[in-house]
C-alpha atoms as a PDB file:
ATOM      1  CA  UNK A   1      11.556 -15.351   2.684  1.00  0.00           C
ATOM      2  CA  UNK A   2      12.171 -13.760  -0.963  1.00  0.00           C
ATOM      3  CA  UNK A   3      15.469 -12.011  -1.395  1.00  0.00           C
ATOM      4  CA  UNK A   4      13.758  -8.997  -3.377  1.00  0.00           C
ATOM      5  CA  UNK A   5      11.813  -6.616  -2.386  1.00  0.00           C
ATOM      6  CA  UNK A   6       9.846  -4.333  -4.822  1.00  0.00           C
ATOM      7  CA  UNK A   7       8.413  -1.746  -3.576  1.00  0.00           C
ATOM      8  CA  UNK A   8       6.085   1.578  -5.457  1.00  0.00           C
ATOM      9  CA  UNK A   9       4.907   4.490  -3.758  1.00  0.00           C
ATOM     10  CA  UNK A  10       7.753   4.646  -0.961  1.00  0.00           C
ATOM     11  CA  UNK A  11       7.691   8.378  -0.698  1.00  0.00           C
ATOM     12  CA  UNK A  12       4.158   8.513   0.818  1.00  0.00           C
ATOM     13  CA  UNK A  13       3.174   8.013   4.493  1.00  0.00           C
ATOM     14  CA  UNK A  14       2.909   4.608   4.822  1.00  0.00           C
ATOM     15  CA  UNK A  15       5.622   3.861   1.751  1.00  0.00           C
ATOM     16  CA  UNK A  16       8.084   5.407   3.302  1.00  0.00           C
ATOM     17  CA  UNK A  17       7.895   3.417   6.748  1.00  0.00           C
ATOM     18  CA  UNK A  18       7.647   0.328   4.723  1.00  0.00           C
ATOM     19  CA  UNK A  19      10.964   0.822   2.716  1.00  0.00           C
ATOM     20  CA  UNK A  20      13.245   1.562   5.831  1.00  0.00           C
ATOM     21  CA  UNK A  21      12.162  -2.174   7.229  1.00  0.00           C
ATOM     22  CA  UNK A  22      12.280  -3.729   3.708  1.00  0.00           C
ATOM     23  CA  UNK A  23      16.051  -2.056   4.266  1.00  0.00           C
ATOM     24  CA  UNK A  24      16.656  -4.164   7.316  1.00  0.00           C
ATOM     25  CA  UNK A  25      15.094  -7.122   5.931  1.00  0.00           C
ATOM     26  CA  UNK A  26      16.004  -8.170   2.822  1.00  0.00           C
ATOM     27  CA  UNK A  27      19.079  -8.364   0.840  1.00  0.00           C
ATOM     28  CA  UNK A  28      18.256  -6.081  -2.169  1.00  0.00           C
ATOM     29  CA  UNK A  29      14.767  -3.667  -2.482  1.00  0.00           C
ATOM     30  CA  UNK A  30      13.793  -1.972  -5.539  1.00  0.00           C
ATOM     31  CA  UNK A  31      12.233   1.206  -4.873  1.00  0.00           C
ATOM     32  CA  UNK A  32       9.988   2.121  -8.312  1.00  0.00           C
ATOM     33  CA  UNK A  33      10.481   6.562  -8.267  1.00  0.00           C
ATOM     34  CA  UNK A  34       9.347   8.943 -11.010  1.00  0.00           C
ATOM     35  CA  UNK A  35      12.547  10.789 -10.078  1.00  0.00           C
ATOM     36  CA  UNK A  36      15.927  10.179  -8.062  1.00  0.00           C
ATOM     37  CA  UNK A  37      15.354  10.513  -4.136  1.00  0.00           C
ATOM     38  CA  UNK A  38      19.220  10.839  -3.747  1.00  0.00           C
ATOM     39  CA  UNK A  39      18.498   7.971  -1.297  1.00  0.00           C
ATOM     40  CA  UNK A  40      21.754   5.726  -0.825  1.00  0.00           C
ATOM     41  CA  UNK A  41      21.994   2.269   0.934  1.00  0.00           C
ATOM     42  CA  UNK A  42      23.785  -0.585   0.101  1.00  0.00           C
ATOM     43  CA  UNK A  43      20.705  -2.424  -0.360  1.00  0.00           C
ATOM     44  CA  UNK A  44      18.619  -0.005  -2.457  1.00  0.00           C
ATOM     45  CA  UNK A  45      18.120   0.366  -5.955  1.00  0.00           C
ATOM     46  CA  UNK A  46      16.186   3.329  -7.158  1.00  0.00           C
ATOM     47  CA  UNK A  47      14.415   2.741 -10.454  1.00  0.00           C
ATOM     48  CA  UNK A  48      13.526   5.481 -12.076  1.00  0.00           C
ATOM     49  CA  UNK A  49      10.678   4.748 -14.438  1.00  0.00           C
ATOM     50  CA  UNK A  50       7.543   6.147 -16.335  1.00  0.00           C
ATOM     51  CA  UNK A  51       4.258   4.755 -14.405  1.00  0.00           C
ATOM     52  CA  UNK A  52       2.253   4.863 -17.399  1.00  0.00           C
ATOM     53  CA  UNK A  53       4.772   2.165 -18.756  1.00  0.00           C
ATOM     54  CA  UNK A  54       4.978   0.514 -15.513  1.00  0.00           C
ATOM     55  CA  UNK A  55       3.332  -2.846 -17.390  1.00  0.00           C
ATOM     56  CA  UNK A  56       6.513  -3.083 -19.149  1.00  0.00           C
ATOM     57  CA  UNK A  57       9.050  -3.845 -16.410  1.00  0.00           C
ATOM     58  CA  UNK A  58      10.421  -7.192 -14.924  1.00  0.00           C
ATOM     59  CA  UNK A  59       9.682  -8.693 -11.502  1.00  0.00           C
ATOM     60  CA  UNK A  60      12.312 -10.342 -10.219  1.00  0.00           C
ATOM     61  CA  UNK A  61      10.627 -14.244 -10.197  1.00  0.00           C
ATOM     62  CA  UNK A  62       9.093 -14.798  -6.277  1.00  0.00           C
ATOM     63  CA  UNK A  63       9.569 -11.469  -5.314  1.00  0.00           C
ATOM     64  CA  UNK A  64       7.425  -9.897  -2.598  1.00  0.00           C
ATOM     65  CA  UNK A  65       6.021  -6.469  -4.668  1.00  0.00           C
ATOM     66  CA  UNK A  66       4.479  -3.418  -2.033  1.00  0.00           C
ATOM     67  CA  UNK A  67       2.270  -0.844  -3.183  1.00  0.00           C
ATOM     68  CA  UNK A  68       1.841   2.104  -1.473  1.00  0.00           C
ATOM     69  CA  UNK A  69       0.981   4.316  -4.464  1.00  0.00           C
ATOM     70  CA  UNK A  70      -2.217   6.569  -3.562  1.00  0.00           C
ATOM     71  CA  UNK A  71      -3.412  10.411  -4.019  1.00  0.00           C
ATOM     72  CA  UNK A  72      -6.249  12.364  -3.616  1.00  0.00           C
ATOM     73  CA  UNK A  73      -8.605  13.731  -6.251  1.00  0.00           C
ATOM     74  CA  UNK A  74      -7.616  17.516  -4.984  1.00  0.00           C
ATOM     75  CA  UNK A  75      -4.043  16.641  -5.597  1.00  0.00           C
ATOM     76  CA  UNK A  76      -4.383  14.267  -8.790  1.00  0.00           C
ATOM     77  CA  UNK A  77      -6.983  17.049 -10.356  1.00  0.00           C
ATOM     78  CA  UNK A  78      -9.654  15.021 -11.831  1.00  0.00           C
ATOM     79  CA  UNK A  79     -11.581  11.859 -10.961  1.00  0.00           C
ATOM     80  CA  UNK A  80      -9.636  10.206 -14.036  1.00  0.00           C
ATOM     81  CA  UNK A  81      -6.084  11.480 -12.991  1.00  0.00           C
ATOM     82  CA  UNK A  82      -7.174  10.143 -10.127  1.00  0.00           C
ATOM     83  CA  UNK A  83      -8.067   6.772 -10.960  1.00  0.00           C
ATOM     84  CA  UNK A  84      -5.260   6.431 -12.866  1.00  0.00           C
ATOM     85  CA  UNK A  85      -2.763   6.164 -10.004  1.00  0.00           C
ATOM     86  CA  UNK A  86      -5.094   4.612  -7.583  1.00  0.00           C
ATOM     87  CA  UNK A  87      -6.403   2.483  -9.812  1.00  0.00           C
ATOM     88  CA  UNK A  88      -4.305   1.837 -13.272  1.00  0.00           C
ATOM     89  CA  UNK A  89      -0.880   1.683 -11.710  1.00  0.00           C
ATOM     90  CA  UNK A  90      -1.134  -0.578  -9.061  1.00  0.00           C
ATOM     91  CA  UNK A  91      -3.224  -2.648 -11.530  1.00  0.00           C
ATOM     92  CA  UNK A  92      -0.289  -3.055 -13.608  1.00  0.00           C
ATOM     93  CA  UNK A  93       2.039  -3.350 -11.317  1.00  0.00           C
ATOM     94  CA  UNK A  94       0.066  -6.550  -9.455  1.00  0.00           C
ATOM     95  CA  UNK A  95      -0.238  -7.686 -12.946  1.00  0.00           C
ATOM     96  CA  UNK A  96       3.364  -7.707 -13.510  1.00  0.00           C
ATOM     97  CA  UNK A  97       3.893  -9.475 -10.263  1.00  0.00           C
ATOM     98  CA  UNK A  98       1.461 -12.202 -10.884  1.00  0.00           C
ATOM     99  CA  UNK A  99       3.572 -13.123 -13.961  1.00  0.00           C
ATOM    100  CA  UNK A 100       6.342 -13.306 -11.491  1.00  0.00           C
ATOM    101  CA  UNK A 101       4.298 -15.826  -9.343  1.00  0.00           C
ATOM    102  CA  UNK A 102       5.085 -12.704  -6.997  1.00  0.00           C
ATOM    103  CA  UNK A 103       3.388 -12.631  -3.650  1.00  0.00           C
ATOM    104  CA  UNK A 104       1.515  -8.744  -3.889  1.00  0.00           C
ATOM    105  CA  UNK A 105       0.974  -6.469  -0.578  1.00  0.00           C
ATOM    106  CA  UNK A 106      -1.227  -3.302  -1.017  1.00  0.00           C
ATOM    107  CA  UNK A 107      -2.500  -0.287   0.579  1.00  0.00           C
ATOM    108  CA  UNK A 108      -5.905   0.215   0.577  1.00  0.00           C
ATOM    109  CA  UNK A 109      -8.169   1.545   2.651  1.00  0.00           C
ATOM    110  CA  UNK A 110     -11.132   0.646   4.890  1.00  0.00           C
ATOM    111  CA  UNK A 111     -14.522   0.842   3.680  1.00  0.00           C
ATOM    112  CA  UNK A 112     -13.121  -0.353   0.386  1.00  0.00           C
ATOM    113  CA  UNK A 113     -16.121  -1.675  -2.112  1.00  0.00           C
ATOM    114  CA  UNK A 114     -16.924  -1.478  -5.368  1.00  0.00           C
ATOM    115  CA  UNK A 115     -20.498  -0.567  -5.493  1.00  0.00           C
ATOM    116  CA  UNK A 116     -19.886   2.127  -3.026  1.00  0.00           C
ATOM    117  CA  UNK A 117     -21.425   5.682  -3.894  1.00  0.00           C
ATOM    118  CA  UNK A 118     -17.991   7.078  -2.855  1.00  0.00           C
ATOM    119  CA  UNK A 119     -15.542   7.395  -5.606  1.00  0.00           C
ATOM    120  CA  UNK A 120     -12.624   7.239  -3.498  1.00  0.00           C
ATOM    121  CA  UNK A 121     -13.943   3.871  -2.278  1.00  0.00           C
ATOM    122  CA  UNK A 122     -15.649   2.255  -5.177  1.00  0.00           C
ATOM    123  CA  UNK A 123     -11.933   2.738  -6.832  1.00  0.00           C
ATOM    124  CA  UNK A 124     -10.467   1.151  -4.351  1.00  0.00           C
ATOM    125  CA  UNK A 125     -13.400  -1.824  -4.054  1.00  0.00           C
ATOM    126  CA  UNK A 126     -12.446  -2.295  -7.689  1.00  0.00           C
ATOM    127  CA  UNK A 127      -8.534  -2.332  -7.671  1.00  0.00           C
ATOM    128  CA  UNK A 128      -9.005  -5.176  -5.064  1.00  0.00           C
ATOM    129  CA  UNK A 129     -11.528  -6.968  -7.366  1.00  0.00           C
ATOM    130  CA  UNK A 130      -9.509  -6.741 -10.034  1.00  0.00           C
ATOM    131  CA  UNK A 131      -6.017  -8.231  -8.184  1.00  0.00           C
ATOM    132  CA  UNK A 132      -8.014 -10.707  -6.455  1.00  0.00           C
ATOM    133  CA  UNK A 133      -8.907 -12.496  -9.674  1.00  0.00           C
ATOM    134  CA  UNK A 134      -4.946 -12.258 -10.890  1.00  0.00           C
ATOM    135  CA  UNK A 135      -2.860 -15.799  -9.844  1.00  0.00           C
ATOM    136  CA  UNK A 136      -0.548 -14.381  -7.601  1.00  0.00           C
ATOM    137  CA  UNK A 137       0.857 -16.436  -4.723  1.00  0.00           C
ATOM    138  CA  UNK A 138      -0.874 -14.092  -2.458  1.00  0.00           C
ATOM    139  CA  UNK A 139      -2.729 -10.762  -3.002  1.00  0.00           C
ATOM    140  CA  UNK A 140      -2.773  -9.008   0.380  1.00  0.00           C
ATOM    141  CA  UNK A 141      -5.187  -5.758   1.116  1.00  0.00           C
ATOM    142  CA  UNK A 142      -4.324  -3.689   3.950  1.00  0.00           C
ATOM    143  CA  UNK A 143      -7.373  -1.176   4.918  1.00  0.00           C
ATOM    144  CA  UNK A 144      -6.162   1.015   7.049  1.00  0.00           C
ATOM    145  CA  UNK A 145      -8.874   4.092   8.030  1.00  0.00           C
ATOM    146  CA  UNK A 146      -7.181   7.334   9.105  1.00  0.00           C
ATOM    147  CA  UNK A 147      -3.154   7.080   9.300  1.00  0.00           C
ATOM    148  CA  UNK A 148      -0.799   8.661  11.960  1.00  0.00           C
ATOM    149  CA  UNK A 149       2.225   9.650  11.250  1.00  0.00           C
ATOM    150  CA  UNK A 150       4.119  13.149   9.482  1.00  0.00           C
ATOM    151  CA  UNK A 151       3.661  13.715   5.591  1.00  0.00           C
ATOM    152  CA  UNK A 152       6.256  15.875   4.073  1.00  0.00           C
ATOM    153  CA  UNK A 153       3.090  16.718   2.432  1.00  0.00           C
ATOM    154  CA  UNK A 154       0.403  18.133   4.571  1.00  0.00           C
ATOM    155  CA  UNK A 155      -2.735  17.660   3.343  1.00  0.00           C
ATOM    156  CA  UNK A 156      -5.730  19.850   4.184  1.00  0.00           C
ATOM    157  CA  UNK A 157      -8.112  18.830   6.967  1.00  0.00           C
ATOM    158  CA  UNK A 158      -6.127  15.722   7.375  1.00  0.00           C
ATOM    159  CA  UNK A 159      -4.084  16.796  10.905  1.00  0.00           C
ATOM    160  CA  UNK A 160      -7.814  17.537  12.342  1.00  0.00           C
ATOM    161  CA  UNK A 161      -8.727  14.592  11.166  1.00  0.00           C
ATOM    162  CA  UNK A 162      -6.174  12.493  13.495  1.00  0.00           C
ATOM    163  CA  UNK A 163      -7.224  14.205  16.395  1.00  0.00           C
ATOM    164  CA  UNK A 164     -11.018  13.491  16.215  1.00  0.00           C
ATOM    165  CA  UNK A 165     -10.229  10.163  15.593  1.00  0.00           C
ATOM    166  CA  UNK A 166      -7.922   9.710  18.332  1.00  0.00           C
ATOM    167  CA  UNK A 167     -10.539  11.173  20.604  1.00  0.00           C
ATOM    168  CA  UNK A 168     -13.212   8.976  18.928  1.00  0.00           C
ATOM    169  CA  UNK A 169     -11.528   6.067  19.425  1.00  0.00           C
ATOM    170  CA  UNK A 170     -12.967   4.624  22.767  1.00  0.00           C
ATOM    171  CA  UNK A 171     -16.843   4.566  20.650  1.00  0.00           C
ATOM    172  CA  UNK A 172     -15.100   2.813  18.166  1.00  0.00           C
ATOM    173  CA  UNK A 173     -15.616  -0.550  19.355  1.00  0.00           C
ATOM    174  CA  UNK A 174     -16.721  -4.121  18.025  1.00  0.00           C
ATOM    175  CA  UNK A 175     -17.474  -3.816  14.534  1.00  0.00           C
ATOM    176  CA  UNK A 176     -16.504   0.012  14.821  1.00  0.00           C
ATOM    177  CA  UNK A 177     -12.741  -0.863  15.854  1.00  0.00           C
ATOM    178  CA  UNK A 178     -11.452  -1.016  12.089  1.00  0.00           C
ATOM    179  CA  UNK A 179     -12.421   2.647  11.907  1.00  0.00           C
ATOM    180  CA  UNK A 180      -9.745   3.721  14.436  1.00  0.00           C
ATOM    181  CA  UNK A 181      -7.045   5.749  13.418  1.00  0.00           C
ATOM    182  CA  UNK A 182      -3.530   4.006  13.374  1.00  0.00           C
ATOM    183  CA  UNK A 183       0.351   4.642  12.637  1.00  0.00           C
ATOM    184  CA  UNK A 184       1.299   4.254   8.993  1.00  0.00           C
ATOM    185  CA  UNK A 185       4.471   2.556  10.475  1.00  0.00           C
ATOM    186  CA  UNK A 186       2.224  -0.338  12.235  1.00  0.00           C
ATOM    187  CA  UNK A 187       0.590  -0.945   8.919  1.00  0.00           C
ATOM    188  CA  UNK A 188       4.056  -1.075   7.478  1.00  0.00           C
ATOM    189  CA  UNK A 189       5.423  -3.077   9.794  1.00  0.00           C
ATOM    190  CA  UNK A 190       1.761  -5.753   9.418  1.00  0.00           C
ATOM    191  CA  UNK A 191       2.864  -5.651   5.376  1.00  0.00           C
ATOM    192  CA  UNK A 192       6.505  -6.773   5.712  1.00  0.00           C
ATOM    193  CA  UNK A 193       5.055  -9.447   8.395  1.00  0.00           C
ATOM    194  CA  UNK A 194       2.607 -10.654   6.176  1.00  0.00           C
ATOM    195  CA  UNK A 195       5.223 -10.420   3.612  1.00  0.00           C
ATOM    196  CA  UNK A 196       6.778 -13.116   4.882  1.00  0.00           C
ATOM    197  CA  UNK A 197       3.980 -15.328   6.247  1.00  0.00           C
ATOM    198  CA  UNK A 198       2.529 -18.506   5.437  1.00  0.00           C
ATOM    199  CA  UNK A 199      -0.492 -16.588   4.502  1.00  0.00           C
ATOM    200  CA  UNK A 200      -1.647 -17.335   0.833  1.00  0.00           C
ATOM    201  CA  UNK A 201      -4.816 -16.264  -1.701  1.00  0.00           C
ATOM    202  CA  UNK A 202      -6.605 -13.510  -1.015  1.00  0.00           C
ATOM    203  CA  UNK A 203      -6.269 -11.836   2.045  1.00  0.00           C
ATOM    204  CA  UNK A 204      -7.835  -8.516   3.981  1.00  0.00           C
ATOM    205  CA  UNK A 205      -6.326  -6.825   7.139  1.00  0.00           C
ATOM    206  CA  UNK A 206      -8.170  -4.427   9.270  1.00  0.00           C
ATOM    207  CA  UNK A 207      -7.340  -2.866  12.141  1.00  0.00           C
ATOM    208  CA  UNK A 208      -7.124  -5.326  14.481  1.00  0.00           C
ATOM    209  CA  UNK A 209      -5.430  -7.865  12.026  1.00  0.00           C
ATOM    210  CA  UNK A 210      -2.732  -4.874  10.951  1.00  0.00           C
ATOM    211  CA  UNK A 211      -2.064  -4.709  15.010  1.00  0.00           C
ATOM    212  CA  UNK A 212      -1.371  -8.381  15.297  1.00  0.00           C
ATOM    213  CA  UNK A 213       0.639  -8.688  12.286  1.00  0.00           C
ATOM    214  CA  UNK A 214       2.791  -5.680  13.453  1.00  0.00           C
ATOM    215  CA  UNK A 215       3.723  -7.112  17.166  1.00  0.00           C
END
């Protein structure tokens, strides 16, 4: 197990869970923020730092690096803003733990592909393309399809969105089962595990992987 902890993107859904257990797991975690939380623990250090510069900073050598950084195209404004912190940021930031021989966990998101006709998704296809081909110790996707769990920001049409799911969830079976909805604090809890597995290369989590991981 690394000592450090890295982790961007820990004020979203699935960030957030995943910084309270790198809090209980390792001795020091570096939480990457655009601005000052006004978080305190003995183990945390906030970074404050310009993503658009986020090539420039050190990785501590072997560290296990989380991303968790995502948006929407609603919120970002543009496909391009978009892109550029679903796509660019994490980019950089796996680059910068490859030259770390870093072992790299990110959130991604089922249906993932690059020659998909959805934007959301080809972006997503590509990041993973793009970290795949990077020599880290281990590049870990998690796809996770719709997450459970309470946003400080609510976005619109998601809340109906858990609920259809949940009630869709006994058709989604087989194949279908990596569609089901699932708590961003079990694919936290699958990250840190995987964190600190023997599990090297390129790796993809669905559903049911996320659920073993997280037991």
């Amino acid at each position: 197990m690394s000592n450090t902890a890295v982790i961007a993107g820990a004020s979203g859904l699935v960030g957030q869970e995943c910084l309270r257990l790198l809090l209980n797991r390792y001795p020091s975690v570096t939480s990457l923020v655009r601005k000052p939380t006004g978080r305190q623990h003995l183990r945390l250090i906030e970074r404050r730092i310009d993503f658009d510069r986020i090539d420039t900073i050190e990785i501590p050598h072997g560290a296990h690096v989380f991303s968790a950084l995502g948006s929407t195209i609603k919120k970002a404004g543009s496909e391009a803003a978009f892109r550029r912190v679903d796509f660019d940021y994490p980019k950089m930031l796996a680059e910068r733990a490859a030259a770390a021989a870093a072992r790299f966990m990110l959130v991604s998101s089922v249906g993932a592909d690059r020659t998909s006709g959805n934007f959301y998704l080809r972006v997503k296809g590509e990041l993973e393309e793009a970290i795949a081909k990077m020599p880290l110790e281990a590049a870990l996707f998690f796809r996770p399809s719709v997450l459970i769990g309470d946003r400080e920001e609510k976005r619109a049409g998601e809340g109906i969105g858990i609920v259809v799911a949940r009630a869709l969830s006994f058709v989604l079976a087989g194949p279908l089962r990596k569609y089901r909805a699932i708590p961003a604090g079990t694919v936290a809890e699958a990250m840190v595990s995987a964190a600190n597995s023997a599990e090297n290369g390129v790796r993809i989590y669905h559903y049911d992987d996320m659920l073993r991981l997280a037991r």
